[in-house]
Protein backbone atom coordinates (compact mmCIF):
# COMPACT_ATOMS: atom_id res chain seq x y z
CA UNK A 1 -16.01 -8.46 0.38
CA UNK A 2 -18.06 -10.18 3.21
CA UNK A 3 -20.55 -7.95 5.14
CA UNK A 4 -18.37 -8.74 8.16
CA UNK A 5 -15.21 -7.72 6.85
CA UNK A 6 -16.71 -4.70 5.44
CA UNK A 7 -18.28 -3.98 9.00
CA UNK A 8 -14.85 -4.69 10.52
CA UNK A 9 -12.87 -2.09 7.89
CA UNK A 10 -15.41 0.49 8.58
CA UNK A 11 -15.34 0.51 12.68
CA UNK A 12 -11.70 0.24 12.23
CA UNK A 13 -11.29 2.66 10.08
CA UNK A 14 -12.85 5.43 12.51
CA UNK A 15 -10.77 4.28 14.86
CA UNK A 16 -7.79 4.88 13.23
CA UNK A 17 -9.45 8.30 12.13
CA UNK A 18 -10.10 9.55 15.55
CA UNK A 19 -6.50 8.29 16.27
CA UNK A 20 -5.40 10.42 14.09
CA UNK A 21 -6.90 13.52 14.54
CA UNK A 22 -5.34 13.45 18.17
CA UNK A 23 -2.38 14.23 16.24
CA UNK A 24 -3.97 17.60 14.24
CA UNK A 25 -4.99 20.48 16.20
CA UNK A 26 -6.65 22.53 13.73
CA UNK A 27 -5.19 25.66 15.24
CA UNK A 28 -2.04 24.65 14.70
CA UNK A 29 -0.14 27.09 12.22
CA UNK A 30 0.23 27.23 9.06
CA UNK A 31 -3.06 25.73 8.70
CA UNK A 32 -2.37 25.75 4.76
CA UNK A 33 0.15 22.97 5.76
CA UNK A 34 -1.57 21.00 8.22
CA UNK A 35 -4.73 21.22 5.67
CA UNK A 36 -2.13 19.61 3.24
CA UNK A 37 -1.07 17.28 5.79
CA UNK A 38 -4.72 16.04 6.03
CA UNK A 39 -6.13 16.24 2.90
CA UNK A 40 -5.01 12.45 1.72
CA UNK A 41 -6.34 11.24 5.15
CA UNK A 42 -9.88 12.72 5.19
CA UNK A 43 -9.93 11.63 1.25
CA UNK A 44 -11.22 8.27 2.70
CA UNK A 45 -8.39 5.03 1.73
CA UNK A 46 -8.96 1.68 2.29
CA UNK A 47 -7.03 1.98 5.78
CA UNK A 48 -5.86 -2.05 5.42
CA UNK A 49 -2.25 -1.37 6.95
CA UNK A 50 -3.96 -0.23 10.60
CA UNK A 51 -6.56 -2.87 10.15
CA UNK A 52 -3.49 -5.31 9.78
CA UNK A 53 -1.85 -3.52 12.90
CA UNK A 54 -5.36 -4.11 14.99
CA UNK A 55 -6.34 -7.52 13.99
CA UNK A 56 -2.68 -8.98 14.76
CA UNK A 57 -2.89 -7.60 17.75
CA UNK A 58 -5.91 -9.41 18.50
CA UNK A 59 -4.73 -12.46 16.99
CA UNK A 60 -2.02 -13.07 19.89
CA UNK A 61 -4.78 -12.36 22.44
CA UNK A 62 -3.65 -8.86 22.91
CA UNK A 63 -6.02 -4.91 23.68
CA UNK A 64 -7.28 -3.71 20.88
CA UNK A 65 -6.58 -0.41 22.01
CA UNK A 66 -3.65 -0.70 23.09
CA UNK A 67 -2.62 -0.76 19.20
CA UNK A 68 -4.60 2.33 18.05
CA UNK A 69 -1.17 4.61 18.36
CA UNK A 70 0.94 2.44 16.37
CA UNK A 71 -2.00 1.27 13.62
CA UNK A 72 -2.79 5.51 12.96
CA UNK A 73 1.03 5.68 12.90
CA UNK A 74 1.62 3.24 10.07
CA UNK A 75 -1.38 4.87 8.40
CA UNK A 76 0.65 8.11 8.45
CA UNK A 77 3.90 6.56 7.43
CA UNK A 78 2.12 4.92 4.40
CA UNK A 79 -0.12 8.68 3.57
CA UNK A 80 3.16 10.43 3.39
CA UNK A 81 4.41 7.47 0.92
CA UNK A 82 1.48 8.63 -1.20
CA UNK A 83 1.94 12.38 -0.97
CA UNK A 84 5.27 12.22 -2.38
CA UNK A 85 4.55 9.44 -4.87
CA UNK A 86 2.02 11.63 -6.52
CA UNK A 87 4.61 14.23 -7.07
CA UNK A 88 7.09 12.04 -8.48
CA UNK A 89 4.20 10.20 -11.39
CA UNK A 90 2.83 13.97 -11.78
CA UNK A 91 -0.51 12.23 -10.79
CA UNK A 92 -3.55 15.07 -10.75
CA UNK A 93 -6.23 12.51 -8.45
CA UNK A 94 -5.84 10.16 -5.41
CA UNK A 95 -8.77 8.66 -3.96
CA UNK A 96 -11.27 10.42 -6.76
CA UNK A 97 -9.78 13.69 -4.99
CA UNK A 98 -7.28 16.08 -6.47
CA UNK A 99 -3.80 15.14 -5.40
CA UNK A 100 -1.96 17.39 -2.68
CA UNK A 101 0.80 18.71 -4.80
CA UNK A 102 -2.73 19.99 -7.59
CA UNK A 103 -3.93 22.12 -4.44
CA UNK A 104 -1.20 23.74 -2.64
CA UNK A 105 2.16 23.20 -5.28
CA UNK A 106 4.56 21.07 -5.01
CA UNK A 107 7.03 22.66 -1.72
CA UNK A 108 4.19 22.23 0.28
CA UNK A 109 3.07 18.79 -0.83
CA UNK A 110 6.89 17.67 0.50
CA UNK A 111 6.25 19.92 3.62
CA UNK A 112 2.97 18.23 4.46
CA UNK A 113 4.51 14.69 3.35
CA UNK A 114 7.34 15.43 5.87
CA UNK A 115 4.76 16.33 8.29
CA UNK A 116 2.77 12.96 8.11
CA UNK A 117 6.35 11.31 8.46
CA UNK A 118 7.18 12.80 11.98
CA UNK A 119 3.34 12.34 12.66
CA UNK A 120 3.91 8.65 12.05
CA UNK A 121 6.82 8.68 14.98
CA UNK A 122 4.84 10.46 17.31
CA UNK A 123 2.17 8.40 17.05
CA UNK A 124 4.24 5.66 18.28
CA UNK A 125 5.80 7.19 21.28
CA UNK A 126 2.39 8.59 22.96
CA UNK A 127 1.55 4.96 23.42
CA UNK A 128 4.56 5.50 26.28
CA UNK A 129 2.65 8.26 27.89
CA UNK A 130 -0.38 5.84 29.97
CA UNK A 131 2.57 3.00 29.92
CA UNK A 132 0.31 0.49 28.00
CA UNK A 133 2.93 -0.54 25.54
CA UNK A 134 6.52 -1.24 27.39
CA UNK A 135 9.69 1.08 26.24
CA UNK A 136 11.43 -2.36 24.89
CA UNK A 137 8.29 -2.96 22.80
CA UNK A 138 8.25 0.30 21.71
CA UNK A 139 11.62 0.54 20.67
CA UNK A 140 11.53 -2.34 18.27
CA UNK A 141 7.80 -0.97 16.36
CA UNK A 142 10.58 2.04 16.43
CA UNK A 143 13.33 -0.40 14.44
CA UNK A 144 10.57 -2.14 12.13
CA UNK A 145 9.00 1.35 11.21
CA UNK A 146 12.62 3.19 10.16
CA UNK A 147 13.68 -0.23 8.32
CA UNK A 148 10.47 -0.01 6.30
CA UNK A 149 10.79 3.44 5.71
CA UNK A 150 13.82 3.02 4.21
CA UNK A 151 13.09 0.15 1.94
CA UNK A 152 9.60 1.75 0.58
CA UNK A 153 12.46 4.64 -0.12
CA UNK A 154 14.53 1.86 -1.88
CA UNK A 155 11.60 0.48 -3.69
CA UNK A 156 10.51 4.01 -4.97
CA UNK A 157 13.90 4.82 -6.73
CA UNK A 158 14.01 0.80 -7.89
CA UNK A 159 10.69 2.07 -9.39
CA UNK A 160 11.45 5.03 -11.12
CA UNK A 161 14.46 3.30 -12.36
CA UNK A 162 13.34 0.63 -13.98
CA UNK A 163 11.88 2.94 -16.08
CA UNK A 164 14.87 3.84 -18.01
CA UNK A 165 15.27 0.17 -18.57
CA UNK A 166 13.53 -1.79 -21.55
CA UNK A 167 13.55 -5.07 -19.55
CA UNK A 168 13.66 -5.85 -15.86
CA UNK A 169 13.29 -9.69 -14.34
CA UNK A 170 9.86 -10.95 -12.58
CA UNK A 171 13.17 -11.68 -10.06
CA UNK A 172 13.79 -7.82 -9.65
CA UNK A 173 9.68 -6.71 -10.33
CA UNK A 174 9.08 -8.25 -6.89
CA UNK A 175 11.97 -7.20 -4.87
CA UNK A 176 11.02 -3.91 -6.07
CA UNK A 177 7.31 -4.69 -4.85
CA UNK A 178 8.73 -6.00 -1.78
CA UNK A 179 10.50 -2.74 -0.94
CA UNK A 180 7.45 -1.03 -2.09
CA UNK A 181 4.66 -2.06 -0.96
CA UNK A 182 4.64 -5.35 0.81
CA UNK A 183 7.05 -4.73 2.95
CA UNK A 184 5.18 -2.17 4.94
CA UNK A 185 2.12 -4.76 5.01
CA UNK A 186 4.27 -7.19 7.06
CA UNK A 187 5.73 -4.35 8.86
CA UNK A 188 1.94 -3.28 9.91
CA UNK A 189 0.74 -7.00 11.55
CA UNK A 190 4.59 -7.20 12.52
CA UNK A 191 4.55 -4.55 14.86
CA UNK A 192 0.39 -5.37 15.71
CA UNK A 193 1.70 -8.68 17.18
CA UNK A 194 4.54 -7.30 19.43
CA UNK A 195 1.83 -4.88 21.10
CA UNK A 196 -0.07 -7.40 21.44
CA UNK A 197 2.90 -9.61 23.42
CA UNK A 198 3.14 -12.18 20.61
CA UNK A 199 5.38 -14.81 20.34
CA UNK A 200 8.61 -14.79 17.84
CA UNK A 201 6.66 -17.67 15.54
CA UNK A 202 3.58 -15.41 15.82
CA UNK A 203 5.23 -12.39 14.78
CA UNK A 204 7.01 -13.93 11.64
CA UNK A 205 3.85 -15.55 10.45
CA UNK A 206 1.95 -12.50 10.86
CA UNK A 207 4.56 -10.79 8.54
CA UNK A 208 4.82 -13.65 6.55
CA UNK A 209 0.78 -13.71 6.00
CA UNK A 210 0.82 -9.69 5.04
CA UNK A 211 4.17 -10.02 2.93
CA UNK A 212 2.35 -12.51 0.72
CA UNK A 213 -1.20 -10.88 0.59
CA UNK A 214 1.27 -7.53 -0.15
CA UNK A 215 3.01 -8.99 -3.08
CA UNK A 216 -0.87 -9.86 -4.45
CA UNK A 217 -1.78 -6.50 -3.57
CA UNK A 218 0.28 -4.75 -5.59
CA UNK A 219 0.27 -7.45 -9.04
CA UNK A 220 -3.88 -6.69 -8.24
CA UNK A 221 -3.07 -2.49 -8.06
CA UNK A 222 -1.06 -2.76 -11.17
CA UNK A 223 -3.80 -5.29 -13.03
CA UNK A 224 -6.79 -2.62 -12.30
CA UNK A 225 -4.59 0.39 -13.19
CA UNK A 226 -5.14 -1.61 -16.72
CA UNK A 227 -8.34 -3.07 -16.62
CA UNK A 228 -10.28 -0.89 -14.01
CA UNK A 229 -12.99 1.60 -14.69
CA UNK A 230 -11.28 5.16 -13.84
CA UNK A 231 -14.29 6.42 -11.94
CA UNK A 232 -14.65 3.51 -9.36
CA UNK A 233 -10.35 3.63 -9.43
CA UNK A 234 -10.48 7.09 -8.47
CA UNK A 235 -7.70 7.62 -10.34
CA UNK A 236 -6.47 7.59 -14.25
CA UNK A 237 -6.43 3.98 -16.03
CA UNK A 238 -3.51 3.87 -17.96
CA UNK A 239 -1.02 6.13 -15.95
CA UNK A 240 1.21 2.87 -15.69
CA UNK A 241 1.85 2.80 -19.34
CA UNK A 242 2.25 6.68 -19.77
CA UNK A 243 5.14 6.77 -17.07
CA UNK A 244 6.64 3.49 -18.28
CA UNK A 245 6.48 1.83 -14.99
CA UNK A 246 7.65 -2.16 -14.88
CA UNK A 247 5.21 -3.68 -13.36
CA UNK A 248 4.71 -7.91 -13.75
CA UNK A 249 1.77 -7.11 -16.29
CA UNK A 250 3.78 -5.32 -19.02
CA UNK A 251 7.54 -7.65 -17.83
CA UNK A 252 5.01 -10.53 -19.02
CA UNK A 253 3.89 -9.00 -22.64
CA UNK A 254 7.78 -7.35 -23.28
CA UNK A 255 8.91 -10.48 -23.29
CA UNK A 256 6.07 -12.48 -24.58
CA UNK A 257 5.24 -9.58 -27.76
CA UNK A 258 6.85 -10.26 -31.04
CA UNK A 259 9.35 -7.44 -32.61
CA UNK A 260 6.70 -5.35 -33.97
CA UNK A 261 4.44 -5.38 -30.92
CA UNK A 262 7.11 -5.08 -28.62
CA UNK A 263 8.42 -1.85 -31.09
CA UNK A 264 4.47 -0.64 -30.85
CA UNK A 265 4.49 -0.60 -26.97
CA UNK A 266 7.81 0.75 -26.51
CA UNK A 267 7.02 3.83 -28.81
CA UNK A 268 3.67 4.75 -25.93
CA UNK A 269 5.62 3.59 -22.82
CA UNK A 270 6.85 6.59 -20.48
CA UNK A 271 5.25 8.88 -23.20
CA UNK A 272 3.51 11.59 -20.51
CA UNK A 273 1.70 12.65 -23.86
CA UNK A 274 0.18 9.55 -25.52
CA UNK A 275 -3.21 9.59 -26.88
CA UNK A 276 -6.22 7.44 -25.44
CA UNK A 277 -5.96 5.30 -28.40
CA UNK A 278 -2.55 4.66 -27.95
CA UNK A 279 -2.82 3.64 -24.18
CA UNK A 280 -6.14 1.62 -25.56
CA UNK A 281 -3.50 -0.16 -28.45
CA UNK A 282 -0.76 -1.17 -26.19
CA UNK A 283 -3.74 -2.82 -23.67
CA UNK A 284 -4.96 -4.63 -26.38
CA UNK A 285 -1.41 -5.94 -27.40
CA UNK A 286 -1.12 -6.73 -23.27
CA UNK A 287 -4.47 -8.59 -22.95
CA UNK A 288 -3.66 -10.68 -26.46
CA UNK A 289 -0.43 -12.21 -24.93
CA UNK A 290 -2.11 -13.31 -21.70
CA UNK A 291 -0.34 -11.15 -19.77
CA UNK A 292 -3.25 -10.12 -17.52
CA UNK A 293 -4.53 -13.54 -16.78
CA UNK A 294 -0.86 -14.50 -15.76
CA UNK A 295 -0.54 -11.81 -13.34
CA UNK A 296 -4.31 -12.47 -11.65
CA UNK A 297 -3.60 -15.83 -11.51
CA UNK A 298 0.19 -15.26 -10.14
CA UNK A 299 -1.45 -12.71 -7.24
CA UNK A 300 -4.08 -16.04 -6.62
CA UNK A 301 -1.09 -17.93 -6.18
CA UNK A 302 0.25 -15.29 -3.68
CA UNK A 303 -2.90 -14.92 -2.03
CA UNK A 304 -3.18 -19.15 -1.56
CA UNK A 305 0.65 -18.97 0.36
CA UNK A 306 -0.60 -16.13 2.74
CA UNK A 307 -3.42 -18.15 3.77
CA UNK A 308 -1.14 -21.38 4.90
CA UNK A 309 0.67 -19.06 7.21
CA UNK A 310 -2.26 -18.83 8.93
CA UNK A 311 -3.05 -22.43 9.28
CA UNK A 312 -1.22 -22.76 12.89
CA UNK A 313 -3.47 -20.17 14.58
CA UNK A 314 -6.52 -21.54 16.36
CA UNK A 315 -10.12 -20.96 14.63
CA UNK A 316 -11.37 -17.53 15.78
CA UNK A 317 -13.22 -14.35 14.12
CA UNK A 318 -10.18 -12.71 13.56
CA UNK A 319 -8.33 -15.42 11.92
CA UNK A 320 -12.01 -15.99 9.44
CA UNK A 321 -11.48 -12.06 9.23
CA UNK A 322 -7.46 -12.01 7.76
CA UNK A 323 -8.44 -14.98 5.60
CA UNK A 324 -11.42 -12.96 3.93
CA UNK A 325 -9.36 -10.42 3.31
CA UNK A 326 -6.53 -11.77 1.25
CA UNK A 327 -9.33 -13.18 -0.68
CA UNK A 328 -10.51 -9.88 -0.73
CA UNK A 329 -7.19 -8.49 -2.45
CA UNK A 330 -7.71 -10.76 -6.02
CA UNK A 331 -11.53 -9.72 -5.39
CA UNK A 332 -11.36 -5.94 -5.06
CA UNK A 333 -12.50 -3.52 -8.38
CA UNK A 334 -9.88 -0.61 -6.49
């Protein structure tokens, strides 16, 4: 990651923060929820969905601040995502930190992950309150928020249940990935280029640009939940294979892996119990078939389309900025 783009992340990032703690008064009550509620946030996260909101802003020549509401709002939106994924894997660490449902149980985990979700919608409507974003604008962030709610919703139970399934398509992997992940990336500079009074062809490149560098994101997440080391992940390498999840990696080696490989990896996959060595064996079976280098170079190829879309803007800091940072998703060691 370039020094600049790492300067850029950080200043945004306590942006976002202070943003967000607008939101929590810490004498609100019950402060064992709204500590919930937080915990994920002050856990640190790479906060690249409201960097996406505030650099497409920027991009179409609009304030800056004017998009702080809306990027802390699709940080929210995307926290409460993770709060209730970690329930649903069982996961014990997010961000090196214990997970929310570990500290306070599981009812309050989905308390404080409905919390962040309201949160998320309020953030968007106090950009009404000083008028600097117009009602019409408002009301489609509104529309582009509740559609990608509802497909990261989609993309969840896709998910969970492909997992019952011996073999998905690479055709339905990414239309799960779409739902899951990327969608909400396009959604981010989406609704960062309609604050900022963008054009329609502005807008859809924008998404266009994050929808690509999303679909790379998560081929990249699911590569280092393989190869990573678990302390720099800051959280447990090999959970993938444990819970059985589909992801392009192990679509690639099922249907690469001979009979008896493919028996050895089905006998570990979605097996909350198996052994180091087992997790270790099926890895080993993945790397043999190539199945890692086809998904890095697959998220290159992902990363090299999310570029073009970029190609009409004029030359500028932020535009240097976005293109650093999709290379910075095939780059990245979590």
């Amino acid at each position: 990651m370039s020094q600049r783009l790492l300067k850029e992340l950080s200043a945004a990032s306590k942006e976002v923060n202070q943003a967000i703690n607008k939101l929590f008064d810490n004498r609100l009550e019950p402060t064992k929820l709204y500590d919930a509620s937080k915990h994920l946030i002050e856990a640190g996260g790479k906060r690249l969905r409201p960097f996406l909101v505030l650099k497409a802003c920027e991009m179409v020549g609009g304030n800056r601040e004017d998009a702080l509401p809306v990027a802390a709002a699709v940080e929210l939106l995307h926290t409460f995502t993770l709060v209730h994924d970690d329930i649903m894997d069982s996961d014990d660490k997010r961000r090196g930190k214990p997970t929310v449902h570990t500290l306070w149980g599981t009812p309050i985990a989905i308390s404080a992950g409905d919390m962040l979700y309201a949160k998320a919608y309020e953030a968007v409507l106090s950009s009404l309150r000083p008028s600097k974003v117009s009602p019409r604008r408002i009301l489609k962030i509104l529309s582009l928020i509740t559609e990608a709610t509802i497909s990261i919703c989609e993309g969840q139970a896709l998910d969970i249940l492909f997992e019952e399934r011996e073999l998905i398509s690479e055709k339905e992997y990414f239309n799960m990935i779409t739902k899951k992940t990327a969608g909400l990336l396009e959604t981010s500079t989406r609704v960062g280029a309609i604050v900022g009074g963008g054009n329609a062809a502005q807008v859809r490149r924008l998404g266009r640009y994050a929808y690509y560098s999303g679909l790379a994101f998560q081929v990249i997440d699911d590569y280092l939940g393989i190869t990573a080391d678990e302390k720099i992940l800051g959280k447990p390498v090999g959970s993938d294979i444990r819970e059985g999840k589909r992801t392009l990696i192990l679509i690639h080696a099922l249907t690469h892996a001979t009979e008896a490989e493919r028996n050895q990896m089905y006998s570990v996959l979605g097996r909350g119990d198996a052994t180091p060595t087992e997790i270790e064996e099926v890895s080993r079976i993945i790397d043999s078939l190539g199945s890692l280098d086809y998904a890095f170079k697959k998220a290159e190829q992902l990363v090299a389309k999310a570029k073009r879309q970029l190609s009409p803007f004029l030359s500028s800091q932020t535009k240097e900025i976005l293109l650093n940072l999709a290379d910075y998703v095939v780059s990245r060691k979590y």
